[in-house]
Protein backbone atom coordinates (compact mmCIF):
# COMPACT_ATOMS: atom_id res chain seq x y z
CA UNK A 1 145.05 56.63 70.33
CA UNK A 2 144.11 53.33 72.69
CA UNK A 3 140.98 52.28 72.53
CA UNK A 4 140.17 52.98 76.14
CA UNK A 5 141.08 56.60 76.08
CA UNK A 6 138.89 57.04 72.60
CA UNK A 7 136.36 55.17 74.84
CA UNK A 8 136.48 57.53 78.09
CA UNK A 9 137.00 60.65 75.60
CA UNK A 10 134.26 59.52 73.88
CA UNK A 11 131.28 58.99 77.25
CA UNK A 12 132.87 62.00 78.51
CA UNK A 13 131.86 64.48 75.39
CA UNK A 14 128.12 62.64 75.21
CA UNK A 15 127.82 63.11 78.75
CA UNK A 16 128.20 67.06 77.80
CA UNK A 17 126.27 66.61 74.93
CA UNK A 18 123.58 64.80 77.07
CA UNK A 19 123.31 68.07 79.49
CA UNK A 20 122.97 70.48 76.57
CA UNK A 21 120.00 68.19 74.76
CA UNK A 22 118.50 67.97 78.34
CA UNK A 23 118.28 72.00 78.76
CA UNK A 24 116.89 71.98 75.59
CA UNK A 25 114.67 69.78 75.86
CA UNK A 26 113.04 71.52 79.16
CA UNK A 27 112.32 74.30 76.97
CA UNK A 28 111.23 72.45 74.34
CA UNK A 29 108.37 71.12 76.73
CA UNK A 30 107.55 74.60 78.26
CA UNK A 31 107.38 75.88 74.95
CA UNK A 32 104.62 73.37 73.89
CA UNK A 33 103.11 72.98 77.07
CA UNK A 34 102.74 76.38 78.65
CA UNK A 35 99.32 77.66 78.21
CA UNK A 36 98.23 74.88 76.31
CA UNK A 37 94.94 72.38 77.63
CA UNK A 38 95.42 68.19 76.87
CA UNK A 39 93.20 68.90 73.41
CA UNK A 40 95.51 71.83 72.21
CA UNK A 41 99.06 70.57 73.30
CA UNK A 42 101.12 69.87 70.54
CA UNK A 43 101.59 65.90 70.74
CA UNK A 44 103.62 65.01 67.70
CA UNK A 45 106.54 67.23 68.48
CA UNK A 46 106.26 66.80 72.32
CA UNK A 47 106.45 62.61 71.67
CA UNK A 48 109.24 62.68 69.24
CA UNK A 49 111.55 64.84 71.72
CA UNK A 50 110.58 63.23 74.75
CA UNK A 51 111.13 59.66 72.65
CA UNK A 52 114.51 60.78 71.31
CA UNK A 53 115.66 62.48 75.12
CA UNK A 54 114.88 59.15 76.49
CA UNK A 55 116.93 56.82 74.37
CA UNK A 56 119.64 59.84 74.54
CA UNK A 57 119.63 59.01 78.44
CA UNK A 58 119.26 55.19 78.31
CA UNK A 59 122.04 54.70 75.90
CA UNK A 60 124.53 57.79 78.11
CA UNK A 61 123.18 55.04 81.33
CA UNK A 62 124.67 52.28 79.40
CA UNK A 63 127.89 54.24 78.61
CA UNK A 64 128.66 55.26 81.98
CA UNK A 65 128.01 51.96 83.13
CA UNK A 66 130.53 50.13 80.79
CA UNK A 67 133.16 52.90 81.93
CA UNK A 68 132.69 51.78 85.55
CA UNK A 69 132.67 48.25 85.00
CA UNK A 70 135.87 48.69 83.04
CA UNK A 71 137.65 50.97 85.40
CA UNK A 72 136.20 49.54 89.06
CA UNK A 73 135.20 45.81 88.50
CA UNK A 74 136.96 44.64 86.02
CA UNK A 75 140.67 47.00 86.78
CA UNK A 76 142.19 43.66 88.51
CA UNK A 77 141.22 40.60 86.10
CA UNK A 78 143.63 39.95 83.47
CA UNK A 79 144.30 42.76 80.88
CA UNK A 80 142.39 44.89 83.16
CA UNK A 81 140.36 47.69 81.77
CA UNK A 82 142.51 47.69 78.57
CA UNK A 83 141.45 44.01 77.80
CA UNK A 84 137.26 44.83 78.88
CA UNK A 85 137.28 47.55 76.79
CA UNK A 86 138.66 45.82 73.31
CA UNK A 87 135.55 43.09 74.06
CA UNK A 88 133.22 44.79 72.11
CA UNK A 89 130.86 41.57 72.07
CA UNK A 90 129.87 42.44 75.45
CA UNK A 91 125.54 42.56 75.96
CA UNK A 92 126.22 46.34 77.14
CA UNK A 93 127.88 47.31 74.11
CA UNK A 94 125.01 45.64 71.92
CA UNK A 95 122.09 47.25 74.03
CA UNK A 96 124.16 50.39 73.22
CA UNK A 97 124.24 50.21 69.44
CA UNK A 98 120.51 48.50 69.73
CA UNK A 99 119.38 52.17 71.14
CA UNK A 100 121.85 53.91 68.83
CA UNK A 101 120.21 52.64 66.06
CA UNK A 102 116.73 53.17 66.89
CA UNK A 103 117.79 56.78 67.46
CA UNK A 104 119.19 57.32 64.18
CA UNK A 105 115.80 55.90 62.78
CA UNK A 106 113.67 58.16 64.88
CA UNK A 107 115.90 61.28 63.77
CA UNK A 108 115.44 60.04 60.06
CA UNK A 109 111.74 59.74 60.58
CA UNK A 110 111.12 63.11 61.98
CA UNK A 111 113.21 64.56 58.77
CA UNK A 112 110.74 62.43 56.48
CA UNK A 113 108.08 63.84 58.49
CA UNK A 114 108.50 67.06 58.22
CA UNK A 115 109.44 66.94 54.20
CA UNK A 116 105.74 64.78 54.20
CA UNK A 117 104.30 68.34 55.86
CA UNK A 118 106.22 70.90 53.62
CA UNK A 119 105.24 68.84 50.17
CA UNK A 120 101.27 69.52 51.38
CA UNK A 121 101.11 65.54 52.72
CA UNK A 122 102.22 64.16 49.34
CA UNK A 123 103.00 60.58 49.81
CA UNK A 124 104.72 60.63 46.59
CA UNK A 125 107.10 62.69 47.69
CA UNK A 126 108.80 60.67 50.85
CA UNK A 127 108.71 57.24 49.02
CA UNK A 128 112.45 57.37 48.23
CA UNK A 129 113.16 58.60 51.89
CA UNK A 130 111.00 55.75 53.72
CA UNK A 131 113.05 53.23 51.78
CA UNK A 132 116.34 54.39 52.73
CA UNK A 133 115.21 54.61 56.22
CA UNK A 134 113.66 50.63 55.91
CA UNK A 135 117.38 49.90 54.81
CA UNK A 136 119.05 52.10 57.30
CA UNK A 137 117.30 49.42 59.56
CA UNK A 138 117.99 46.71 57.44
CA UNK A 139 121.53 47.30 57.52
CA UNK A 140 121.47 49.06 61.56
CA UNK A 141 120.04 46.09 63.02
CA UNK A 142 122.66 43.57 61.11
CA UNK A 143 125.37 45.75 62.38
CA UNK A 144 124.11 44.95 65.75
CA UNK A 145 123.69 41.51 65.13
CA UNK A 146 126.77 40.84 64.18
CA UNK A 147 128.24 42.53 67.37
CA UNK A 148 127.29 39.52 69.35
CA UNK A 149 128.97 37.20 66.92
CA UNK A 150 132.45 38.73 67.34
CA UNK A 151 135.32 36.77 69.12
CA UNK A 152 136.19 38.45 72.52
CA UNK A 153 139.12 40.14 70.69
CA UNK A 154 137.22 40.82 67.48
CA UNK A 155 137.28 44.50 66.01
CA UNK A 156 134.53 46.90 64.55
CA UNK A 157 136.48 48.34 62.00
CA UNK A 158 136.76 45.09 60.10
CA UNK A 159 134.72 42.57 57.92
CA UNK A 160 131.24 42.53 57.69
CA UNK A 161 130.48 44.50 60.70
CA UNK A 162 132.40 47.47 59.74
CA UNK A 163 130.00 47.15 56.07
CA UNK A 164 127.15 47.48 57.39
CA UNK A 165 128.30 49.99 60.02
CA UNK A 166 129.41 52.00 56.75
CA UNK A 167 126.30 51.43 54.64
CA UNK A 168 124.09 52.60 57.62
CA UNK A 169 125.72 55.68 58.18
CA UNK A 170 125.90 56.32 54.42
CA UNK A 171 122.22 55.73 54.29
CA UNK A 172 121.22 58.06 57.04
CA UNK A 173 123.31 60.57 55.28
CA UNK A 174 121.52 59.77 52.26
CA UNK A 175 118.61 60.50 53.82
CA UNK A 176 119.19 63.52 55.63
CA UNK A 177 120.79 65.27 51.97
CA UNK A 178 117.93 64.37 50.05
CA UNK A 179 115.16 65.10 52.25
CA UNK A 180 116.73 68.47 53.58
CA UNK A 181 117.18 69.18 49.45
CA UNK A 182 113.52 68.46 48.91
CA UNK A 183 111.93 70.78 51.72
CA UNK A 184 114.48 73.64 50.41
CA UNK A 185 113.40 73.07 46.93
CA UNK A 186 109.44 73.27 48.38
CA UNK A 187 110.53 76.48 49.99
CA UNK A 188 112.39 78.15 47.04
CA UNK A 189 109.71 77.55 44.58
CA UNK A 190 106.66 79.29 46.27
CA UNK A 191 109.21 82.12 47.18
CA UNK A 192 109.71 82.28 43.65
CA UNK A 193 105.97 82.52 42.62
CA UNK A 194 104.92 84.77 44.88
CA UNK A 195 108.34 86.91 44.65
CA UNK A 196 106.42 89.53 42.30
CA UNK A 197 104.24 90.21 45.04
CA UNK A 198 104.95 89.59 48.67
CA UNK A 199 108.48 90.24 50.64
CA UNK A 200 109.83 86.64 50.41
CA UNK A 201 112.23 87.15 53.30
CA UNK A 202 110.40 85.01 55.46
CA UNK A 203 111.05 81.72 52.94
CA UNK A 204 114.90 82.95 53.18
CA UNK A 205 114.37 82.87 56.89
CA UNK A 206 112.82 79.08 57.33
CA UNK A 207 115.36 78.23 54.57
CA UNK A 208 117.81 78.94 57.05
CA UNK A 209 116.22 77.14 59.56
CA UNK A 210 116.43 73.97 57.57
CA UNK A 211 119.51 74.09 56.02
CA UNK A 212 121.40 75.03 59.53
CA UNK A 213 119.82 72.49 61.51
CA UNK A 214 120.41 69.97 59.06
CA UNK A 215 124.12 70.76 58.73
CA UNK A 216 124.69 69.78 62.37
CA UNK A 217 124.04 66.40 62.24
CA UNK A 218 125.27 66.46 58.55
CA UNK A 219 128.67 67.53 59.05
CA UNK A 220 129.00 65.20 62.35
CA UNK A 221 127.87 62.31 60.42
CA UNK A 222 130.52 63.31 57.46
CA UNK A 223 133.59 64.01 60.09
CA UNK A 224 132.31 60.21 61.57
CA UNK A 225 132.02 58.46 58.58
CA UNK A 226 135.75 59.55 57.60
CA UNK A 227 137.05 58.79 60.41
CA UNK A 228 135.78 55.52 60.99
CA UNK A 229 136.81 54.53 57.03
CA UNK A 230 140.39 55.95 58.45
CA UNK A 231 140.08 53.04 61.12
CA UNK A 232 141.33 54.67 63.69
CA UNK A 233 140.46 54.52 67.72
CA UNK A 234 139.18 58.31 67.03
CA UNK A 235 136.01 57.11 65.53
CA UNK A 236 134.39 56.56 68.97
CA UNK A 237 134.61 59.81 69.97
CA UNK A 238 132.46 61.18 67.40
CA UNK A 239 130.32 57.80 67.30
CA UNK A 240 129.36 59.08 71.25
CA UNK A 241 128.81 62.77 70.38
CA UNK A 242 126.31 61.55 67.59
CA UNK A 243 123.67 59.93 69.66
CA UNK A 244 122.45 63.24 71.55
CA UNK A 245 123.16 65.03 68.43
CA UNK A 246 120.22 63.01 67.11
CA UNK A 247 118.34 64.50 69.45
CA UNK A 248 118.98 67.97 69.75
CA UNK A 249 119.29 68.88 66.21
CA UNK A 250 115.21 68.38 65.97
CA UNK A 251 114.47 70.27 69.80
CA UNK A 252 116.44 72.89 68.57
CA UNK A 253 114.03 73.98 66.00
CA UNK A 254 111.34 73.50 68.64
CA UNK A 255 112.96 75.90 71.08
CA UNK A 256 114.30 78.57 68.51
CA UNK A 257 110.66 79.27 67.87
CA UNK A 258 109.02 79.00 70.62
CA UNK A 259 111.42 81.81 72.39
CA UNK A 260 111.69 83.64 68.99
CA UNK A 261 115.05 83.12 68.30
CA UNK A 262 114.07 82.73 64.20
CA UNK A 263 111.81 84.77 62.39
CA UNK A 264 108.22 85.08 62.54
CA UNK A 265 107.25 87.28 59.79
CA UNK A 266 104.04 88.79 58.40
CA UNK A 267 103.75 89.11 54.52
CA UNK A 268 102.33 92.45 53.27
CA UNK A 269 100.21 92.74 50.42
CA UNK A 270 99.74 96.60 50.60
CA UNK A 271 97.60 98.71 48.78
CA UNK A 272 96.15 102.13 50.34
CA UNK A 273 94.67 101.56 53.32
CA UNK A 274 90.83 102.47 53.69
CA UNK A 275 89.11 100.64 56.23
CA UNK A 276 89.84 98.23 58.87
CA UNK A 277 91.74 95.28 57.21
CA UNK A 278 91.77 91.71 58.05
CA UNK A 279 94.21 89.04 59.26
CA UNK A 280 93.49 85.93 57.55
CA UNK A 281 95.28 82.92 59.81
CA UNK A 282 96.35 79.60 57.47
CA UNK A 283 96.39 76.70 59.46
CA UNK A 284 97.81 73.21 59.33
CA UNK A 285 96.65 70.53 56.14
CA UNK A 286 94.93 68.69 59.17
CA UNK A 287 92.50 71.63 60.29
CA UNK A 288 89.51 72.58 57.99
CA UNK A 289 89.91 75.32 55.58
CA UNK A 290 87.83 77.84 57.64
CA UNK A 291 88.62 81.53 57.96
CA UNK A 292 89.78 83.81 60.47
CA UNK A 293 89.36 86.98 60.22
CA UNK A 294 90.87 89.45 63.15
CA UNK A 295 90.27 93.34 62.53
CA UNK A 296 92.53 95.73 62.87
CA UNK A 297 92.71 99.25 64.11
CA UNK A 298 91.06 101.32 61.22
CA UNK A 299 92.98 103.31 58.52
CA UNK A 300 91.66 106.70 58.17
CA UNK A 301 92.63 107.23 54.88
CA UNK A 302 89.50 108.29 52.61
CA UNK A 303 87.76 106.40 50.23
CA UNK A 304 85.28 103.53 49.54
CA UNK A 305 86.28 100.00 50.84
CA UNK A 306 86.64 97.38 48.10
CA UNK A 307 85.85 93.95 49.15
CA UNK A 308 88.07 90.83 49.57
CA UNK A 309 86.85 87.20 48.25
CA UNK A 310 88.65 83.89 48.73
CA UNK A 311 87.94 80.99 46.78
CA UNK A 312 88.96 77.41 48.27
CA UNK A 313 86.86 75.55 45.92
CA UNK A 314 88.17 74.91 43.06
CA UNK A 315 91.88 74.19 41.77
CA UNK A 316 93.20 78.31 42.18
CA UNK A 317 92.60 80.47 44.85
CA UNK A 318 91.60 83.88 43.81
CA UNK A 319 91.09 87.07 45.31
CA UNK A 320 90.39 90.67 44.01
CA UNK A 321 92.77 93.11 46.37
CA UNK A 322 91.41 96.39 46.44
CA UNK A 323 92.65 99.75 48.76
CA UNK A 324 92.95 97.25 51.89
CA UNK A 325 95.85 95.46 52.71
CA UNK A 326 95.65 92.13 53.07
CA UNK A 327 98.17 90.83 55.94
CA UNK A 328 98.96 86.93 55.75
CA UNK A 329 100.05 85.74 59.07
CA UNK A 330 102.89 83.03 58.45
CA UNK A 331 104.18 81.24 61.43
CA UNK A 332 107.33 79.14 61.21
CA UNK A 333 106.77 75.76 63.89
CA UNK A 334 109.22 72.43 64.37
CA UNK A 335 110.20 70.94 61.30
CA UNK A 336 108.15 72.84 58.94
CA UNK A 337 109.76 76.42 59.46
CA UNK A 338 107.41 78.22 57.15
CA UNK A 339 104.27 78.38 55.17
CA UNK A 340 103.45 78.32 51.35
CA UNK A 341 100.88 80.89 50.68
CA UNK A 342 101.29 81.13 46.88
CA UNK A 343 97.41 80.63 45.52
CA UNK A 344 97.81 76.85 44.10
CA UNK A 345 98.82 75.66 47.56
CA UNK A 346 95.94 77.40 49.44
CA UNK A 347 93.28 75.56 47.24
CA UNK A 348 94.97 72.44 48.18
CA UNK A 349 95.02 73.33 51.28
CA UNK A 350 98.85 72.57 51.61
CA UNK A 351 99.73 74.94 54.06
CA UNK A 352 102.32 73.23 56.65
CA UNK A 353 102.54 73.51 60.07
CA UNK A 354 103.68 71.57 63.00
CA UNK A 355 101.42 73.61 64.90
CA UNK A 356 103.39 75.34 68.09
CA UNK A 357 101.61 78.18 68.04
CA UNK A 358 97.67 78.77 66.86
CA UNK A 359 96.72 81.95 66.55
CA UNK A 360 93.55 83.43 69.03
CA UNK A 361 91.11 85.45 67.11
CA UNK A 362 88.71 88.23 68.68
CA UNK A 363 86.23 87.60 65.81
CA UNK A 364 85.54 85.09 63.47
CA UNK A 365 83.41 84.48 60.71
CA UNK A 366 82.65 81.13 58.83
């Protein structure tokens, strides 16, 4: 394939790419701006999307601008659009991997993120993952470095530009595996302990979440990385459709629960029903551990009513359950997909949450 049709192939599938990750992310903002006041709007999540849509855009502007200086102003010099497209020194192709690489950091940091949330804000935990990302840059940055040292007929598949092309692709991958293995591991384990005793379907269900969204950009970044080692033209193809990728792998989530395309489940603890039993709402590590308790209809069933105690004081979280049932309201929100609820967790108040959605109470009690 010639390098200018991988190069028109190539703007032409991110410009397609571009108009899906710009539907999503106009529903991404409805869904975490409607009904929401400047206090309770969801910042984090908002930022990160609107960051990622706008690099998205500015490196598709410089795209589309390279293709018409290549094809209008430059179609009668010598070489003609063949010979301005092989001149990869150009400033508009090194603003373009400048913004490409700042995207792929920003798409690694929202993965580290939301592993930091899952693993109840353990900075332990992301260590590992913030240094690959520090050398993703490392190596990112070089990459585009060295683009403005290259001869006007110089290649990117060669030397040590095409090195530290590889060894920041490999490290994003890296990145993406291991942090998408530690949040699944987080999510397996407190299905396990609390398998005996709650309907763990709902961990299955942000499992799902994870491990799907991850494989987008996973599998793209595998299918790029082999064909770029391959050397051939057909590398830039998939090179364009990765930068909106990027961005739409982490909107996705966002908009999948806000119009309740993924589940959000409610974990029954059932005994028989008495009295009036309460809704206890588990909010985000940031919030204070207070206690919301929503009534519901009463159960006519006879029989005293046995009482309910939490205890967030000390290491475990017990309760006695009695005749009531005790309904645990899990909500899955971006990046974190689900909530740990087994009784170590809630003492450490490690329940995670990106926060789309908080739940309105009729009555609460401190």
């Amino acid at each position: 394939m010639r390098y200018k049709t991988a190069v028109l192939v190539g703007v032409w599938t991110e410009t397609a790419l571009w108009g899906v990750f710009f539907i999503l992310y106009l529903i991404c903002a409805h869904v975490l701006v409607r009904k929401q006041t400047l206090h309770t709007i969801q910042w984090i999540p908002l930022s990160t999307a609107s960051l990622l849509f706008m690099l998205a855009t500015i490196h598709l502007a410089l795209q589309l601008r390279k293709v018409y200086e290549g094809l209008v102003l430059c179609a009668n010099e010598p070489g003609g659009p063949d010979a301005y497209f092989l001149d990869i020194s150009r400033w508009l192709n090194v603003a373009a991997d400048g913004v490409y690489i700042t995207m792929i950091l920003v798409g690694d940091l929202v993965v580290i993120h939301r592993c930091f949330l899952i693993w109840g804000n353990r900075i332990r935990i992301i260590i590992l993952p913030f240094i690959l990302v520090l050398c993703t840059a490392a190596s990112g940055y070089a990459a585009v470095w060295l683009f403005t040292k290259l001869p006007p007929n110089g290649t990117a598949l060669e030397g040590p530009l095409a090195k530290c092309t590889t060894i920041t692709f490999l490290l994003s991958l890296a990145t993406n595996i291991l942090t998408t293995g530690l949040i699944s591991y987080r999510i397996l384990s407190t299905a396990r302990k609390v398998a005996s005793s709650v309907d763990v379907r709902p961990y299955m269900g942000g499992l799902a979440v994870v491990i799907e969204s991850a494989a987008i950009y996973t599998t793209a970044l595998v299918i790029y990385l082999v064909i770029y080692i391959s050397r051939t033209n057909a590398q830039y193809i998939v090179f364009c459709a990765l930068c909106p990728i990027i961005g739409i792998v982490p909107t996705l989530i966002i908009v999948r629960v806000g119009l309740g395309l993924t589940r959000t489940s409610q974990v029954d603890i059932e005994g028989p029903p008495s009295a009036p039993s309460p809704t206890y709402d588990i909010y985000s590590p940031t919030d204070a551990p207070i206690l919301h308790i929503t009534h519901l209809p009463p159960s006519y069933s006879p029989g005293p009513r046995s009482p309910h105690t939490r205890d967030f004081s000390g290491s475990d979280a017990t309760w006695t359950e009695g005749p009531d049932a005790i309904r645990l309201q899990l909500r899955y929100s971006q990046g974190s997909v689900g909530r740990s609820i087994a009784p170590d967790d809630i003492s450490r108040n490690s329940s995670v949450s990106f926060g789309l959605v908080r739940t309105k109470t009729t009555e609460t009690k401190k």
